[in-house]
N, C-alpha and C. Protein backbone atom coordinates (compact mmCIF):
# COMPACT_ATOMS: atom_id res chain seq x y z
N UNK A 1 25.50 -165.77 2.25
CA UNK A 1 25.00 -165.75 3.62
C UNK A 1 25.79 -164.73 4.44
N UNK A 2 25.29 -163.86 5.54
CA UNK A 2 25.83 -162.87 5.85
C UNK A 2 25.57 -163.30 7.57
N UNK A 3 26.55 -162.89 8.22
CA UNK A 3 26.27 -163.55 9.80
C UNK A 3 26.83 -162.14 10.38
N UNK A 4 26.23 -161.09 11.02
CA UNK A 4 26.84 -160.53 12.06
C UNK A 4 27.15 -161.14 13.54
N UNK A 5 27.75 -160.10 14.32
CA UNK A 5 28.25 -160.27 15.22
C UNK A 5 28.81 -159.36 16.27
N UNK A 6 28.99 -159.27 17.43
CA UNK A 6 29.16 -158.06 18.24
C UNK A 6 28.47 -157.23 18.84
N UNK A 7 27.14 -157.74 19.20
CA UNK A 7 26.51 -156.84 19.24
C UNK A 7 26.98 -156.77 21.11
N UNK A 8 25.90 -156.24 21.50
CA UNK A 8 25.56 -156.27 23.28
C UNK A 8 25.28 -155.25 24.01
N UNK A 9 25.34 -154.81 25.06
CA UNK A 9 25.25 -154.18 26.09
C UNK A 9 26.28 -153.32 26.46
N UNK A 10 26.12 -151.63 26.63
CA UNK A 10 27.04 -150.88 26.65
C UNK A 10 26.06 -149.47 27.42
N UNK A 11 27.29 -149.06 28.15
CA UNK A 11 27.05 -147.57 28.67
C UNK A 11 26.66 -146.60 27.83
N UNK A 12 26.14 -145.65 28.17
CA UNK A 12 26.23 -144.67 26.66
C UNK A 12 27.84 -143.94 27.24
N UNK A 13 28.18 -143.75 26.14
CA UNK A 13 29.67 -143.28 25.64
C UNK A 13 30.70 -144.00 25.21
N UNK A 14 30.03 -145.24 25.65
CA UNK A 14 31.14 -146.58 25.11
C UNK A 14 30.80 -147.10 23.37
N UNK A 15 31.53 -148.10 23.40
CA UNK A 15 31.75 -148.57 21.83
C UNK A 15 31.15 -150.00 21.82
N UNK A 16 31.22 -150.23 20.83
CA UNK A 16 31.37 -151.88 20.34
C UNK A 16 31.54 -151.88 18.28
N UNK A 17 32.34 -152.68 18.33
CA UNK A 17 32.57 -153.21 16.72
C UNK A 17 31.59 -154.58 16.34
N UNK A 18 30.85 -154.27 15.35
CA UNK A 18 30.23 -155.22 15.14
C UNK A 18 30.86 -156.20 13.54
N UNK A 19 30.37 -157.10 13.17
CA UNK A 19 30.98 -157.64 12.65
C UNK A 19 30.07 -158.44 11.33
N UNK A 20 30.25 -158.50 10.22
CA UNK A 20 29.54 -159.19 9.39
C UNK A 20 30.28 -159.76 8.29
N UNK A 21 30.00 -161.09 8.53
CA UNK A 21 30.85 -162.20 7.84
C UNK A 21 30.39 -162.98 6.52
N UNK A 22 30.67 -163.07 5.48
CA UNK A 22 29.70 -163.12 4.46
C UNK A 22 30.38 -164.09 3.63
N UNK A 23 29.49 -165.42 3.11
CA UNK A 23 29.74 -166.78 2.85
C UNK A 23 29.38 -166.73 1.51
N UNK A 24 30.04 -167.68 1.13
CA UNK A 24 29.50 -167.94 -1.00
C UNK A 24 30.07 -167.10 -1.95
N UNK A 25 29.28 -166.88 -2.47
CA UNK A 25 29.52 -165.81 -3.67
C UNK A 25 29.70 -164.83 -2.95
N UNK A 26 31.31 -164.63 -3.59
CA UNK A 26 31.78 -163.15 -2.81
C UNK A 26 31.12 -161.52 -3.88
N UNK A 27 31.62 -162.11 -5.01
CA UNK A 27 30.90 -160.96 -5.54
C UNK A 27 29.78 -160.76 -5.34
N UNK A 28 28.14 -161.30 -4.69
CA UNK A 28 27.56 -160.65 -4.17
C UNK A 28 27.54 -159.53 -2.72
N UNK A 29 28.66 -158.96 -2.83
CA UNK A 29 28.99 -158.42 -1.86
C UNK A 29 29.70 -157.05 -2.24
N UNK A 30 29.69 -156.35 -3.38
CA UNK A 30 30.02 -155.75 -4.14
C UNK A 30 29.87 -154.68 -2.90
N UNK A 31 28.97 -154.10 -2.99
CA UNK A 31 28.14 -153.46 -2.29
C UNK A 31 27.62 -153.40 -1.14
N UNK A 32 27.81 -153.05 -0.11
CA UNK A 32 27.58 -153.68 1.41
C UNK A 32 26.80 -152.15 2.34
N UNK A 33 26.54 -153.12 3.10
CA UNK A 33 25.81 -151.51 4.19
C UNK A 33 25.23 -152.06 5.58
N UNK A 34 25.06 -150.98 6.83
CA UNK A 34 24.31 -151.65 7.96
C UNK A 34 23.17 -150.90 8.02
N UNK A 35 22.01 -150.65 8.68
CA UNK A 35 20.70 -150.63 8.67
C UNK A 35 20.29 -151.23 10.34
N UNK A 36 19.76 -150.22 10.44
CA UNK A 36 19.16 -150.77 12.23
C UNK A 36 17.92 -150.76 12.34
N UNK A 37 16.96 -151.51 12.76
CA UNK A 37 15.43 -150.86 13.41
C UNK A 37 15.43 -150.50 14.94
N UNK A 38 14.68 -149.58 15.56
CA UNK A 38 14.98 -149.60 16.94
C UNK A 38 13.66 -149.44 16.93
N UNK A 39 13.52 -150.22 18.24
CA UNK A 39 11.91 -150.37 18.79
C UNK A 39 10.84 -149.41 18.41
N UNK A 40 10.23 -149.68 17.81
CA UNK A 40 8.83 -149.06 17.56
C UNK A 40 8.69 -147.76 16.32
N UNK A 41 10.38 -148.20 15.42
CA UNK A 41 10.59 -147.35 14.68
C UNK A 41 10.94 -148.05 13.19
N UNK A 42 10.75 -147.30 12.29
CA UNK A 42 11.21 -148.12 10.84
C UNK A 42 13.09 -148.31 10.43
N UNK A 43 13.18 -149.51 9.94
CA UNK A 43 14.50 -149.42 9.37
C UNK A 43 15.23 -148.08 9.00
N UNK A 44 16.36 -148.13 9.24
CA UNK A 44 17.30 -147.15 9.21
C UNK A 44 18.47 -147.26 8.20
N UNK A 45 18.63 -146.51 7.24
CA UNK A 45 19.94 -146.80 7.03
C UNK A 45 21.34 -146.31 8.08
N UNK A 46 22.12 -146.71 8.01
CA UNK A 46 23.17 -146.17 8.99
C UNK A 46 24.69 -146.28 8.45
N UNK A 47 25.31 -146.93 7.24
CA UNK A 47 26.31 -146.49 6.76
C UNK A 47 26.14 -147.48 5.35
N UNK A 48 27.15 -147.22 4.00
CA UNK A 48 27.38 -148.12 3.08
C UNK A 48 28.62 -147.77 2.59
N UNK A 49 28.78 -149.22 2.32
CA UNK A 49 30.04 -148.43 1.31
C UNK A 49 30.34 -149.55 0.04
N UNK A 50 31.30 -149.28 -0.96
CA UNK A 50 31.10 -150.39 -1.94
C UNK A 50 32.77 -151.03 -2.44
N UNK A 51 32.83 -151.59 -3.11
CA UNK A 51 34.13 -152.50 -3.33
C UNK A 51 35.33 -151.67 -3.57
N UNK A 52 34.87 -150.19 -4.04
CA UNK A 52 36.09 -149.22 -3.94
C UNK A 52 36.51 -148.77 -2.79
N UNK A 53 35.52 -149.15 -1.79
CA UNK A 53 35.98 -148.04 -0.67
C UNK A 53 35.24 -146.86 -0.14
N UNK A 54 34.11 -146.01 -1.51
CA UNK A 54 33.23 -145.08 -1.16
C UNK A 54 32.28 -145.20 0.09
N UNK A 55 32.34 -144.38 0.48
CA UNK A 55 31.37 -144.56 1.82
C UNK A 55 30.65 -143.53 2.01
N UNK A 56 29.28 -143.45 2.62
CA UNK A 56 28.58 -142.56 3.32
C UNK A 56 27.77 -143.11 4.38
N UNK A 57 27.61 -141.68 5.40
CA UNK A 57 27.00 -142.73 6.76
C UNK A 57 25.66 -141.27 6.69
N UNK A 58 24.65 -142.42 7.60
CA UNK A 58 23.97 -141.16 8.10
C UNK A 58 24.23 -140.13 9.02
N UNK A 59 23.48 -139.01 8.73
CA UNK A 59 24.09 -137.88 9.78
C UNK A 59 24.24 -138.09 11.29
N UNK A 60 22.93 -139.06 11.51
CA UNK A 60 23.49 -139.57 13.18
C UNK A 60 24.75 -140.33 13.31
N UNK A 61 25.21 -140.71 12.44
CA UNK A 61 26.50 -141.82 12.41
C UNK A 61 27.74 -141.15 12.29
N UNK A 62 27.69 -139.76 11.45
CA UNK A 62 28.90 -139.03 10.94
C UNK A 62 29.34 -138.84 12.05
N UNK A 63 30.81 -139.15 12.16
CA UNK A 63 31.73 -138.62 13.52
C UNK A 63 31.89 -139.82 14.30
N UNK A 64 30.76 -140.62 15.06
CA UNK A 64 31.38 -141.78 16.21
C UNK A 64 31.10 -143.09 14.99
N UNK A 65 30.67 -143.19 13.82
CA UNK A 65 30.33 -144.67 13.42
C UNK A 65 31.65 -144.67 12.25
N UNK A 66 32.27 -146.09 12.21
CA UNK A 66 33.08 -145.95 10.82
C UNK A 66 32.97 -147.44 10.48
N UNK A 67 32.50 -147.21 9.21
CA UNK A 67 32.48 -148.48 8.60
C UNK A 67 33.58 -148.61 7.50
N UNK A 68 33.85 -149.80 7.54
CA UNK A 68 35.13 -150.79 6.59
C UNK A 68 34.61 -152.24 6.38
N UNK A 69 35.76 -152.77 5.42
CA UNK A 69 36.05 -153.61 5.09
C UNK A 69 37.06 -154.40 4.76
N UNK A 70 37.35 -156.06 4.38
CA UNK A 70 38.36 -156.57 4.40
C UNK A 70 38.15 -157.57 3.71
N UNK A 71 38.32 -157.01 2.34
CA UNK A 71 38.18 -157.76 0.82
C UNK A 71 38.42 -159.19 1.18
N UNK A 72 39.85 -159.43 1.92
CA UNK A 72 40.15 -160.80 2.05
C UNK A 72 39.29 -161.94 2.86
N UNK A 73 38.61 -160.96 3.95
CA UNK A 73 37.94 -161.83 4.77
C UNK A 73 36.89 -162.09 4.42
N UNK A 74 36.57 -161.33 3.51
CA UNK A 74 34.82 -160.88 3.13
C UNK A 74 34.39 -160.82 4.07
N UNK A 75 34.22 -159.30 5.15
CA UNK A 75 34.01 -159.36 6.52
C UNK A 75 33.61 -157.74 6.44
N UNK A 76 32.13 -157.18 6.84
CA UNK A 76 32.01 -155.80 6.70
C UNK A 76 31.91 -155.72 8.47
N UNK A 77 32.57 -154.56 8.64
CA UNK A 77 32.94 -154.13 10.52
C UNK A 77 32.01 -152.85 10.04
N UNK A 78 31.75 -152.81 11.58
CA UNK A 78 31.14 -151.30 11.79
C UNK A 78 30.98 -150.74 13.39
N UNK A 79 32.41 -150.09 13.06
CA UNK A 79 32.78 -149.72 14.63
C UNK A 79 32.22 -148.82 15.15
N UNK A 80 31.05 -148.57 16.37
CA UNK A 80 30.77 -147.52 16.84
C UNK A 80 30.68 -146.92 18.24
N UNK A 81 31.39 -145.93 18.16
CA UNK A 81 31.93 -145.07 19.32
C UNK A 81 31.19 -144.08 19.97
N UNK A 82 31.41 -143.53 21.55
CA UNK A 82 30.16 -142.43 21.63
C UNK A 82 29.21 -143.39 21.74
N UNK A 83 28.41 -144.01 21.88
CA UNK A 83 26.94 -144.84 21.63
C UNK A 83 26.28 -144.03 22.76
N UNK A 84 24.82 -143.27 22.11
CA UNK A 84 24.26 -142.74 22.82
C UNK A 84 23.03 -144.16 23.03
N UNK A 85 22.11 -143.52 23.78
CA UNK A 85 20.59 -144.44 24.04
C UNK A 85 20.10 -144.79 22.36
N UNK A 86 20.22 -143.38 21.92
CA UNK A 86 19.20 -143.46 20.81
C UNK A 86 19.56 -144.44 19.79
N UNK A 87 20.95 -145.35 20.11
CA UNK A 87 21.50 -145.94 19.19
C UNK A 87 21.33 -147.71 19.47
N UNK A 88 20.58 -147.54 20.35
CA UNK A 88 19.91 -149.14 20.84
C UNK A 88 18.91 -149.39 19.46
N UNK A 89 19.24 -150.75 19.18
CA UNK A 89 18.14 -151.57 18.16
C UNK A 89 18.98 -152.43 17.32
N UNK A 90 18.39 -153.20 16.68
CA UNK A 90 18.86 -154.56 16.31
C UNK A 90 19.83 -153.73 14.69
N UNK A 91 20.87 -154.30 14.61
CA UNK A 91 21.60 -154.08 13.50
C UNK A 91 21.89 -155.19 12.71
N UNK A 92 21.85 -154.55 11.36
CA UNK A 92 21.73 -155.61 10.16
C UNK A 92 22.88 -155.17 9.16
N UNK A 93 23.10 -156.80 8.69
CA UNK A 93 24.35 -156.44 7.40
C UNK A 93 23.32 -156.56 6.20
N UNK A 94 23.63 -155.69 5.28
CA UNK A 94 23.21 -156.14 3.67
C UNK A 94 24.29 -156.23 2.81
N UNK A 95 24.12 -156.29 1.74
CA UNK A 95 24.63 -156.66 0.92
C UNK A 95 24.04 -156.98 -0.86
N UNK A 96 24.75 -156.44 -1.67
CA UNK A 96 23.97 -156.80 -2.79
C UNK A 96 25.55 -156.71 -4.06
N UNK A 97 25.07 -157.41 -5.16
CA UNK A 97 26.19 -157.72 -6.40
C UNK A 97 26.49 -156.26 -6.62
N UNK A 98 25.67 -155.72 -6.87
CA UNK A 98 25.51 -153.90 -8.02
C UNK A 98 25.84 -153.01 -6.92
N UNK A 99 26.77 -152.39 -7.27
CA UNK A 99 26.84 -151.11 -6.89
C UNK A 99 26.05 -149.84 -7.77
N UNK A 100 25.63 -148.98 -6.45
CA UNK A 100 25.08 -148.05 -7.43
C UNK A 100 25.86 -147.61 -8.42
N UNK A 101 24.79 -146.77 -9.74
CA UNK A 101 25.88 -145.75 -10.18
C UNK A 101 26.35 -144.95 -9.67
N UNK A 102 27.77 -144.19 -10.10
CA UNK A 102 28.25 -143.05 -9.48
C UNK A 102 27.84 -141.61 -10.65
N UNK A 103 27.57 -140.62 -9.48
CA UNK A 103 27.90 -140.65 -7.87
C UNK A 103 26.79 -140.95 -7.50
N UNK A 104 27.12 -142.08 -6.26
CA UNK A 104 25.92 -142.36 -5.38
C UNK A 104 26.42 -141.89 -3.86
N UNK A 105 25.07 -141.67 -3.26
CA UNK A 105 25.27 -140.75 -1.99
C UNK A 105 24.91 -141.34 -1.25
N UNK A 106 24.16 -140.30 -0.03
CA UNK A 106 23.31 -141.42 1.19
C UNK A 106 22.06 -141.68 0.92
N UNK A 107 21.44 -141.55 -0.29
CA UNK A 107 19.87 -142.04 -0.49
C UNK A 107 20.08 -143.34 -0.65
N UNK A 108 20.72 -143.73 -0.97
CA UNK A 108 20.98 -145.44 -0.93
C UNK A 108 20.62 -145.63 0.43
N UNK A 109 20.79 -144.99 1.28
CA UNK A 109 20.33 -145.58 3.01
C UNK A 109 19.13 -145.61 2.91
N UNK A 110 18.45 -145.32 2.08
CA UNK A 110 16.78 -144.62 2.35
C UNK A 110 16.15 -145.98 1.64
N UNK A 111 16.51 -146.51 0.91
CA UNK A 111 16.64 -148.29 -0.29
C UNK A 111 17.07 -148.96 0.32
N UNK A 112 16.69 -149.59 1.41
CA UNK A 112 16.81 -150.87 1.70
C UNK A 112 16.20 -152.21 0.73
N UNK A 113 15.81 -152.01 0.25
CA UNK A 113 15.97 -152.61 -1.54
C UNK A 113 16.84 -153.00 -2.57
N UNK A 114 17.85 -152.22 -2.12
CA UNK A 114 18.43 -152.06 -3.39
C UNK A 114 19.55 -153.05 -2.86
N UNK A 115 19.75 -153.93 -1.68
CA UNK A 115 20.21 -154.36 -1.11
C UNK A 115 19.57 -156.17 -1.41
N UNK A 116 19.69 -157.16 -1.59
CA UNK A 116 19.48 -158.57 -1.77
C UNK A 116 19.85 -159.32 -0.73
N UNK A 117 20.76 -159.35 -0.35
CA UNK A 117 21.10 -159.89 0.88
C UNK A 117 20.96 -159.42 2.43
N UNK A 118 20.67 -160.06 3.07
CA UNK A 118 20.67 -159.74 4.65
C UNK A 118 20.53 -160.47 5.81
N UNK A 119 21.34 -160.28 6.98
CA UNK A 119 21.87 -161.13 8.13
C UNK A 119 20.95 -160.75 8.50
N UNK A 120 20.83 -162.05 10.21
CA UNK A 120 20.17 -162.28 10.87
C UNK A 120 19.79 -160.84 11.94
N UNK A 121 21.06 -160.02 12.17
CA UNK A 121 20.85 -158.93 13.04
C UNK A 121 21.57 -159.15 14.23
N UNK A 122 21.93 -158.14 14.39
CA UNK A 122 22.53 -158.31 16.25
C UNK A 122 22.41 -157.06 16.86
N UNK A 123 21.84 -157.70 17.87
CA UNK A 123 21.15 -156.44 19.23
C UNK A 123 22.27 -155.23 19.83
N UNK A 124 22.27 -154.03 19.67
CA UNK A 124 22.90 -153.40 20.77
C UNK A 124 22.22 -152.37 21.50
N UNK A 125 22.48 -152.59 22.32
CA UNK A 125 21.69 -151.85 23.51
C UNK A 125 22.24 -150.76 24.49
N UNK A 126 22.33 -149.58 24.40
CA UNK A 126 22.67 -148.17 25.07
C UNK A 126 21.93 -147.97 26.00
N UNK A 127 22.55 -148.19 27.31
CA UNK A 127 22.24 -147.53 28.54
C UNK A 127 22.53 -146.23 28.95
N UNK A 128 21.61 -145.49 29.69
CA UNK A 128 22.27 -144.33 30.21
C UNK A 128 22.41 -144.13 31.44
């Protein structure tokens, strides 16, 4: 079970860390990533990374978004800074056992599939 958290209401240029907390079987969690929809648009990938540490974000993300983790907590963060407008819409944790093979890149953002697990979502919203 995967629960984010953090979401809300922000200026554009400001931040917020969001938070995803993940219950049970930890090894389904091998593999983790966030994914946004924003109004009237299709799912997004927006960063992943996997039990080593590898990471890739999308190009809108490269520079203000950084995603981590904390093996112990089983807890995927995804801090993002800069928040323009365009970055309003509901954000989601996934999660899945398998990591891709390597090397895997950012087409994994494009597979929201390849992902098994997924939280409820939490809203953030960029004002300008």
């Amino acid at each position: 079970q995967l629960a984010e958290s953090g979401g809300g209401s922000v200026q554009a240029g400001g931040s917020l860390r969001l938070s995803c907390a993940a219950s049970g079987y930890t090894d389904s969690t091998r593999f983790m990533g966030w994914f946004r929809v924003a109004p009237g648009k299709e799912r997004e990938g927006v960063a992943a990374i996997d039990s080593d540490g590898s990471i890739v974000y999308t190009n809108s993300a490269k520079g203000r978004f950084t995603i981590s983790r904390d093996g112990a907590k089983n807890t995927l963060y995804l801090q993002m800074d800069s928040l323009k407008p365009d970055d309003t819409a509901m954000y989601y944790c996934a999660a899945d056992e398998t990591t891709p093979p390597r090397p895997w890149g950012t087409w994994v953002l494009g597979l929201p599939e390849m992902f098994a697990y997924w939280g409820q979502g939490t809203q953030v919203t960029v004002s300008s």
